[in-house]
C-alpha atoms as a PDB file:
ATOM      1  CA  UNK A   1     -34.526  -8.469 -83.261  1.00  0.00           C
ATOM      2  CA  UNK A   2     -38.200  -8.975 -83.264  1.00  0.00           C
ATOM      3  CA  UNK A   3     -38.616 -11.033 -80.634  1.00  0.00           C
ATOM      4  CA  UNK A   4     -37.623 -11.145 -76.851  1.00  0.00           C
ATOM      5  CA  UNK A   5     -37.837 -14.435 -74.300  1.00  0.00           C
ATOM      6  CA  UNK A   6     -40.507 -13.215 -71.741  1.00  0.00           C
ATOM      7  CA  UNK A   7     -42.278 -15.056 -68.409  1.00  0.00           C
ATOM      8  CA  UNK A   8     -45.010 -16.830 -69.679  1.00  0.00           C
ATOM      9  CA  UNK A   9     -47.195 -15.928 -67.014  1.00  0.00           C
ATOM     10  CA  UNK A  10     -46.955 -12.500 -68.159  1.00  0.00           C
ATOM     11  CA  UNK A  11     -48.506 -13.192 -71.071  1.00  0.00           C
ATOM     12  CA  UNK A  12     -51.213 -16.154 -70.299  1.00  0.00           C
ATOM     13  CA  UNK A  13     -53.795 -13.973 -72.558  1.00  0.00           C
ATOM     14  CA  UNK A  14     -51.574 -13.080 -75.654  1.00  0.00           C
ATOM     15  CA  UNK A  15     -51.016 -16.189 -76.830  1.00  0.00           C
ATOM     16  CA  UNK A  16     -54.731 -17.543 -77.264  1.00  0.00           C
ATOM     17  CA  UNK A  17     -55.955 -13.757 -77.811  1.00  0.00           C
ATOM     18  CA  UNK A  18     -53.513 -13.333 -80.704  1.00  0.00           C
ATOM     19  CA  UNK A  19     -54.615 -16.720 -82.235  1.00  0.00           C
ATOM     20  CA  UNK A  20     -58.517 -15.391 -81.980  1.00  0.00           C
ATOM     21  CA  UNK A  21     -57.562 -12.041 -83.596  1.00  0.00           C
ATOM     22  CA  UNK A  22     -55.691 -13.868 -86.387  1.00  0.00           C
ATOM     23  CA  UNK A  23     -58.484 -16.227 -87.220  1.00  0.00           C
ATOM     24  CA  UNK A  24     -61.494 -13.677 -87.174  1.00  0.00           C
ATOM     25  CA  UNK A  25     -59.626 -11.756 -89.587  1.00  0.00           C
ATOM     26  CA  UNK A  26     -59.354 -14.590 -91.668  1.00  0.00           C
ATOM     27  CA  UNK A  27     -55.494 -14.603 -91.872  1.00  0.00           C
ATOM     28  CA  UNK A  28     -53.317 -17.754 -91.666  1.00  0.00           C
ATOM     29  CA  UNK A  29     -50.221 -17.647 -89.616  1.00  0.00           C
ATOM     30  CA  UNK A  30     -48.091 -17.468 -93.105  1.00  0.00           C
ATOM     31  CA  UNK A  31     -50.291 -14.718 -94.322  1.00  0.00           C
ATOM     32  CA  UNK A  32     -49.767 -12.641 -90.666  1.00  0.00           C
ATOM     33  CA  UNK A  33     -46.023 -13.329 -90.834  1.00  0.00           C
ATOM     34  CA  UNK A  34     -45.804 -12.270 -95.003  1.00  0.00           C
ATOM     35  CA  UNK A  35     -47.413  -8.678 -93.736  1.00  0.00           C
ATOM     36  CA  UNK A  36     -44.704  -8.413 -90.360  1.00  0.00           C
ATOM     37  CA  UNK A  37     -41.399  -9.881 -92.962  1.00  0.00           C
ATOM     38  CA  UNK A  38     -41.084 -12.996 -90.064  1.00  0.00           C
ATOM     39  CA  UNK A  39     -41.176 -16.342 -90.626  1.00  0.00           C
ATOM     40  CA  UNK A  40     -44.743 -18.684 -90.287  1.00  0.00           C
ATOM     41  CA  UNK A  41     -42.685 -20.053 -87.472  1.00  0.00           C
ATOM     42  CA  UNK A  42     -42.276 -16.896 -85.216  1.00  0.00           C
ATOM     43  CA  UNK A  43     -46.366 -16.358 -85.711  1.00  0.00           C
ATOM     44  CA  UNK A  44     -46.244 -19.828 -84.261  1.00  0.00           C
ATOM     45  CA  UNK A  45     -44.381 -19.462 -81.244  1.00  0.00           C
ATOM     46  CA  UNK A  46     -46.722 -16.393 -80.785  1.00  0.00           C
ATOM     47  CA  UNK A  47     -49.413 -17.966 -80.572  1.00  0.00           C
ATOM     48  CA  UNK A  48     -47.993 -20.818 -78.378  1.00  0.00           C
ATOM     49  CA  UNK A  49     -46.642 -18.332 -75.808  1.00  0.00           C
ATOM     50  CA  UNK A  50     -42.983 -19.288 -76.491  1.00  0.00           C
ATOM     51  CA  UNK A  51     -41.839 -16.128 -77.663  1.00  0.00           C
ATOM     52  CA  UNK A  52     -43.257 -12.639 -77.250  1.00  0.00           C
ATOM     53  CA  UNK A  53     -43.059  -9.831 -79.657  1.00  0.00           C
ATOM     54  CA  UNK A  54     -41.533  -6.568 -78.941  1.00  0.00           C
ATOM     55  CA  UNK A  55     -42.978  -3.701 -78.199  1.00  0.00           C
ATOM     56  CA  UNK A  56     -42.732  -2.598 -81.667  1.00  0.00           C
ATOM     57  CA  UNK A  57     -43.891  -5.442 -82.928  1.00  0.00           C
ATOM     58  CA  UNK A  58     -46.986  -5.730 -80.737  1.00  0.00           C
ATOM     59  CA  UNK A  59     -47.509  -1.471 -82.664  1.00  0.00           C
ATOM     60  CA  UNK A  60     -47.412  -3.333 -86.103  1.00  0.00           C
ATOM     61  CA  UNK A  61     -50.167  -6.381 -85.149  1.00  0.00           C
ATOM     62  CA  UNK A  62     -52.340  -3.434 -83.786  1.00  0.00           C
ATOM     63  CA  UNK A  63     -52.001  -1.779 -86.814  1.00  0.00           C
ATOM     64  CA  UNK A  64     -52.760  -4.500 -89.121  1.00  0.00           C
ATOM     65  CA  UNK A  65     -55.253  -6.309 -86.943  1.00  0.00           C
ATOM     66  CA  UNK A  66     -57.519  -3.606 -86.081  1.00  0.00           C
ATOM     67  CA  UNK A  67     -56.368  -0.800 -88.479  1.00  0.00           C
ATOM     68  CA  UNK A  68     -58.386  -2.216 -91.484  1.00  0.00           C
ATOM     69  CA  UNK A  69     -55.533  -3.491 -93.329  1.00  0.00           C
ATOM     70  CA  UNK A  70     -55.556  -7.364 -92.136  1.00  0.00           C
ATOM     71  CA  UNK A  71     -57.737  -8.719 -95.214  1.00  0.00           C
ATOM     72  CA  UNK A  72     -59.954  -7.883 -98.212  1.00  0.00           C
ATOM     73  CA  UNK A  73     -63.623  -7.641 -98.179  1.00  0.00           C
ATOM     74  CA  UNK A  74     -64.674 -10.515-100.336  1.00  0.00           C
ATOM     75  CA  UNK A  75     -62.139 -13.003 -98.819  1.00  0.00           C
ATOM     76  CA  UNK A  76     -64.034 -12.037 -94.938  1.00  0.00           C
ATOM     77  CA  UNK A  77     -67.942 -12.297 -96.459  1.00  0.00           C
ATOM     78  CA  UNK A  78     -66.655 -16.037 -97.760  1.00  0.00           C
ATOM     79  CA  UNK A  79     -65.253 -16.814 -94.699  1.00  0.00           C
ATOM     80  CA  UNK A  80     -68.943 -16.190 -93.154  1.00  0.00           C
ATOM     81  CA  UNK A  81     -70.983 -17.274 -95.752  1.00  0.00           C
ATOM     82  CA  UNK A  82     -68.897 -20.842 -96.206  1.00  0.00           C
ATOM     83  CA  UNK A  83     -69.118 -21.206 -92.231  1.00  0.00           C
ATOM     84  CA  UNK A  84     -70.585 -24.955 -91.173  1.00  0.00           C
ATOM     85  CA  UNK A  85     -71.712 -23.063 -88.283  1.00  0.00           C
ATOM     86  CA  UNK A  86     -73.591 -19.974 -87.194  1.00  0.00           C
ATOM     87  CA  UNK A  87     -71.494 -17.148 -88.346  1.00  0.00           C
ATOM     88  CA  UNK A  88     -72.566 -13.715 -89.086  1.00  0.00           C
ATOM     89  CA  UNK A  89     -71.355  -9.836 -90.161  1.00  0.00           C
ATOM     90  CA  UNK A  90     -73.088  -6.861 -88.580  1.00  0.00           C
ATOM     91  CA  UNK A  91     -72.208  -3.940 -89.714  1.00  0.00           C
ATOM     92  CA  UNK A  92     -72.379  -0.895 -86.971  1.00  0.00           C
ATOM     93  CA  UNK A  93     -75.878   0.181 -87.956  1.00  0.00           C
ATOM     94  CA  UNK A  94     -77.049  -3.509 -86.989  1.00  0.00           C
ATOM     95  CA  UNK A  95     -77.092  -4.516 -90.530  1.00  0.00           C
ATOM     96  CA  UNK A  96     -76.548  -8.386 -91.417  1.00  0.00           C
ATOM     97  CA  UNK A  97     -73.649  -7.976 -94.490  1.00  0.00           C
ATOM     98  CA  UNK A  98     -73.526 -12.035 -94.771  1.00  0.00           C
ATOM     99  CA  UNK A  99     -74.207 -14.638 -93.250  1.00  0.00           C
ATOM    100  CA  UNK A 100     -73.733 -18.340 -93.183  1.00  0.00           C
ATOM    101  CA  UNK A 101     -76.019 -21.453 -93.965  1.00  0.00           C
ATOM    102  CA  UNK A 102     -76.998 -22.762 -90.692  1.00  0.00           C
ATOM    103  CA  UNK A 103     -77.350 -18.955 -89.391  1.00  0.00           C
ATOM    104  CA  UNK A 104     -80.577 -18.586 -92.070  1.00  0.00           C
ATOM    105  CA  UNK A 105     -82.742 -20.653 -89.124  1.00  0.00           C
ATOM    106  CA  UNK A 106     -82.057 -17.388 -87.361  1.00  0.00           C
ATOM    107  CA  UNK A 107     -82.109 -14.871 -90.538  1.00  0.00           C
ATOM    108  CA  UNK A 108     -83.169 -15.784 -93.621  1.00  0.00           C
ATOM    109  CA  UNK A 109     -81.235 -13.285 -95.521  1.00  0.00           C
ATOM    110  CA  UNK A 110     -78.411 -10.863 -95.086  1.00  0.00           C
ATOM    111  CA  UNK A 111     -79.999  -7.265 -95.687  1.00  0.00           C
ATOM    112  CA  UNK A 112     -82.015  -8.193 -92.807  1.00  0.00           C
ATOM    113  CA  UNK A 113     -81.589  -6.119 -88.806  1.00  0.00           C
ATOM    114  CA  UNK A 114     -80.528  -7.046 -85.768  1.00  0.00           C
ATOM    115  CA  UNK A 115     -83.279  -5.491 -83.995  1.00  0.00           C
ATOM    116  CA  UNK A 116     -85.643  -8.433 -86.304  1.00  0.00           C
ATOM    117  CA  UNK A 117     -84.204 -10.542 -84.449  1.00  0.00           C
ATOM    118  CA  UNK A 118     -83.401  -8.847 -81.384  1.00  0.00           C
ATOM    119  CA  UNK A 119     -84.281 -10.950 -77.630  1.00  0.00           C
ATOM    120  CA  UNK A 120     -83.853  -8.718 -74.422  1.00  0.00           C
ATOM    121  CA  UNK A 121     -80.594 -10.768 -74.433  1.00  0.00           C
ATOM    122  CA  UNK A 122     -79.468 -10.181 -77.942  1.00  0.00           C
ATOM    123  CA  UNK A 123     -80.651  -6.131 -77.285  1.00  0.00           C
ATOM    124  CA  UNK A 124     -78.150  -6.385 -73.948  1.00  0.00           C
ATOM    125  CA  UNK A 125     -74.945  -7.899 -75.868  1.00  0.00           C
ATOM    126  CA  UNK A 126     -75.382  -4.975 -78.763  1.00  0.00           C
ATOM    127  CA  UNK A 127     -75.778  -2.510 -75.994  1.00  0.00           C
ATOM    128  CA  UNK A 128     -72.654  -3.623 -74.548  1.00  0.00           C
ATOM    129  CA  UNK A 129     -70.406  -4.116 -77.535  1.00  0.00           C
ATOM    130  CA  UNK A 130     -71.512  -0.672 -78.669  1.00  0.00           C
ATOM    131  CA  UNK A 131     -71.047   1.223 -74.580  1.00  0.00           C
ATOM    132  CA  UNK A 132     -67.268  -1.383 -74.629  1.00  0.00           C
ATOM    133  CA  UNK A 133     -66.358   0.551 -77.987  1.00  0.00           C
ATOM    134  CA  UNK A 134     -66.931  -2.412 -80.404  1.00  0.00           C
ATOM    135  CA  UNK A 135     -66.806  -0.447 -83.700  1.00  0.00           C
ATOM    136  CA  UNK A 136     -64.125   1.954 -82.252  1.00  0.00           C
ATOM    137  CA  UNK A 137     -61.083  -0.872 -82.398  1.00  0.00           C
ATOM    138  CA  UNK A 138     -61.336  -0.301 -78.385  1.00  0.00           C
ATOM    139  CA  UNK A 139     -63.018  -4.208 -77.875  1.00  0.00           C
ATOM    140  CA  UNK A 140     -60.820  -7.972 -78.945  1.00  0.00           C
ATOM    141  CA  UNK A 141     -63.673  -9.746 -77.899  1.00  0.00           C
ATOM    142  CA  UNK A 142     -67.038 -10.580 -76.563  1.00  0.00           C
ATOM    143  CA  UNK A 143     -68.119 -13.735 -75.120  1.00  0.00           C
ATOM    144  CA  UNK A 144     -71.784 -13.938 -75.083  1.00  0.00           C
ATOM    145  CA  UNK A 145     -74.750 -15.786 -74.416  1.00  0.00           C
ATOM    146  CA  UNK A 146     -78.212 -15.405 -75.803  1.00  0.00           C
ATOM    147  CA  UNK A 147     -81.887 -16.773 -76.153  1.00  0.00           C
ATOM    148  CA  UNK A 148     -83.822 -16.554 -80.301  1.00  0.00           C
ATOM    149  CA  UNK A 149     -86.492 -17.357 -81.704  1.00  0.00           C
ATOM    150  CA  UNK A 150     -86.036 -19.493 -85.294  1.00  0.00           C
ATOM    151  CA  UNK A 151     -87.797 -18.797 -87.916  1.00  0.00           C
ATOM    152  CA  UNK A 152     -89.623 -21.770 -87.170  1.00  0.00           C
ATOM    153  CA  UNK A 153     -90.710 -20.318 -83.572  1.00  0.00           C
ATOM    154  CA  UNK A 154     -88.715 -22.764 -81.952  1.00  0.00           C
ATOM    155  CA  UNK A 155     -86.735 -21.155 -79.142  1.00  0.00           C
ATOM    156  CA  UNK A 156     -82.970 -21.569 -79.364  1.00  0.00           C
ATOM    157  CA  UNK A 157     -79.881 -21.070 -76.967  1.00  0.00           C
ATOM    158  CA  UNK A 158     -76.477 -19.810 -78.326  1.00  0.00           C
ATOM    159  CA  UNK A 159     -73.352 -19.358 -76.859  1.00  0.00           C
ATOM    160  CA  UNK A 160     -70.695 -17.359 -78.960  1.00  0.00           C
ATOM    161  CA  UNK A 161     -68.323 -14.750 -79.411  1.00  0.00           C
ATOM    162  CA  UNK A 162     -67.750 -11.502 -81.223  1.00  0.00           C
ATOM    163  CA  UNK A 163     -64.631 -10.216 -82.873  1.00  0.00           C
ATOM    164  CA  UNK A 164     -63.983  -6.775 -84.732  1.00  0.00           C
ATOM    165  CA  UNK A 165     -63.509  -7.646 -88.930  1.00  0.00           C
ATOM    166  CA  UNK A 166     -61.427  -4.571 -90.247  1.00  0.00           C
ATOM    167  CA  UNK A 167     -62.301  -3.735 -93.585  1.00  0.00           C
ATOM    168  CA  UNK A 168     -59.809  -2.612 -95.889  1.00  0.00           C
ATOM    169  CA  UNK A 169     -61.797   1.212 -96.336  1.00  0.00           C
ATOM    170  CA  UNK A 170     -61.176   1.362 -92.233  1.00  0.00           C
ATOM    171  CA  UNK A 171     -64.478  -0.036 -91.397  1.00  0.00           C
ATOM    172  CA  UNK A 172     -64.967  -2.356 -88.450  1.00  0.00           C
ATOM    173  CA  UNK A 173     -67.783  -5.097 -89.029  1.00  0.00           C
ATOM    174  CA  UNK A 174     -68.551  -7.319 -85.963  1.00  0.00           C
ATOM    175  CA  UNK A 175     -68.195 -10.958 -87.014  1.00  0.00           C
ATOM    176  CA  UNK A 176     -70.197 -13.271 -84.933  1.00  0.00           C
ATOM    177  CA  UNK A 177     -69.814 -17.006 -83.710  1.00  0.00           C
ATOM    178  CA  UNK A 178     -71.686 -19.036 -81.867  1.00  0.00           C
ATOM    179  CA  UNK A 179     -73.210 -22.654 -82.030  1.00  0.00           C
ATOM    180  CA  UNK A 180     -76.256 -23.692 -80.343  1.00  0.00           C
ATOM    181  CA  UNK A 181     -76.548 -24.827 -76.792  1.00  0.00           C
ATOM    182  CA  UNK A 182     -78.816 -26.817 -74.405  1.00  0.00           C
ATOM    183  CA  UNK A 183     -81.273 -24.857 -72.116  1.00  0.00           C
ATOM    184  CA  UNK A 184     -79.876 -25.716 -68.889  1.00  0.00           C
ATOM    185  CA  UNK A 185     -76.222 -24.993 -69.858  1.00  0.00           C
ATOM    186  CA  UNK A 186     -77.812 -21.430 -70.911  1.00  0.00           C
ATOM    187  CA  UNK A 187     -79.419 -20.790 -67.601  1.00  0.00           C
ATOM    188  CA  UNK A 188     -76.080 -21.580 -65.734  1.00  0.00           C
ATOM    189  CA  UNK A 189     -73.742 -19.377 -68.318  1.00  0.00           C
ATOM    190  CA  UNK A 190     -76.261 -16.837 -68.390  1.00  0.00           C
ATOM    191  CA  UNK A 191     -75.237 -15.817 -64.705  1.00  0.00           C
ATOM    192  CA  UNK A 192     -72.160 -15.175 -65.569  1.00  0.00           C
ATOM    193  CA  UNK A 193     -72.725 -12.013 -68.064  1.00  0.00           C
ATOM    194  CA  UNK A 194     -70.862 -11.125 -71.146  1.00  0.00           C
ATOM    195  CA  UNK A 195     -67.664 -11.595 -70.980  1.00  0.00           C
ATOM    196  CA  UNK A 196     -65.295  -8.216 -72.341  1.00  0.00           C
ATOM    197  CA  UNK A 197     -61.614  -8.926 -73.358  1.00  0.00           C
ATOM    198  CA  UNK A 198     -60.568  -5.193 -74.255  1.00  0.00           C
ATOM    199  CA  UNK A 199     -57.693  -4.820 -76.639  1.00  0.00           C
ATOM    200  CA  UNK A 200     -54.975  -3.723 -74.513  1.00  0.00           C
ATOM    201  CA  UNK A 201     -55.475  -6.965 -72.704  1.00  0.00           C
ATOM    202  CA  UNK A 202     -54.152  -8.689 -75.776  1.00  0.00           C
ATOM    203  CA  UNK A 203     -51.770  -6.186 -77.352  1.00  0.00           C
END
């Protein structure tokens, strides 16, 4: 049996940190459930903290999560580049690999560095996704908040997250998500630092 009943306050982070994984690997709950032989349903009740998986199970989600297997190139790069909002893939070099429409205010092509773009705040959350172990499968998350400068000149505010994208050669990308925010929220989030959600926190 795959699944066990468990205290939901054991697991208050699983549920919602399975759900993010899942997403920013650009798998639906039927194509996560195909890959672990379960049913669409059991993904569900996942995700909604009603059931947990095993402890074997939980090896198998690692492993086709963060192991590289979870989804094919192309099918990630659309996901980005068909975003309505500001999405991005950085490879581990800094490298934009796509990125979506409203993100070319930021960008204007993918090719392009991070450190074109780079703020003092965009230089910190690198620095910390790379010192957390980012491209090492060691990070689930990042919550983040930064200051940029257009293209225009205009100085924006974004609040956002970033999620490892296994590639199917073993790769990690880091798949970025954000949406623009008002000045004064910035100030106040700003205070509270990056947030770091580590993978065993999830898994």
């Amino acid at each position: 049996m795959s699944d066990m009943r468990m205290p939901r306050r054991r697991w208050t982070d699983f549920p919602a940190g399975l759900r993010q994984v899942r997403i920013s690997s650009g798998l639906t709950q039927s194509d996560l459930a195909e890959m672990l032989s379960v049913d669409q349903a059991t993904v569900s009740r996942w995700e909604r903290g009603a059931q947990m998986p095993d402890a074997d199970m939980q090896a198998r989600l690692r492993d086709i999560l963060f192991r590289g297997r979870a989804i094919g190139d192309s099918r990630l790069t659309h996901l980005v580049r068909s975003a309505h909002n500001l999405m991005a893939l950085i490879g581990a070099d800094g490298k934009f690999v796509a990125i979506s429409e409203p993100t070319r205010a930021i960008v204007a092509e993918p090719g392009k560095f991070l450190s074109d773009i780079a703020t003092p705040s965009i230089q910190e959350a690198w620095n910390t996704a790379i010192a957390a172990g980012f491209f090492r499968g060691e990070t689930a998350s990042i919550n983040f908040v930064v200051e940029v400068s257009r293209l225009d000149g205009v100085v924006t505010h974004i609040e956002g997250s970033l999620h490892p994208a296994p590639l199917t050669d073993g790769s990690v990308l880091m798949l970025v998500e954000g949406r623009e925010i008002a000045a004064d929220l910035y100030e106040r989030l700003r205070t509270l630092g990056l947030r770091i959600t580590p993978l065993e926190e999830i898994l």
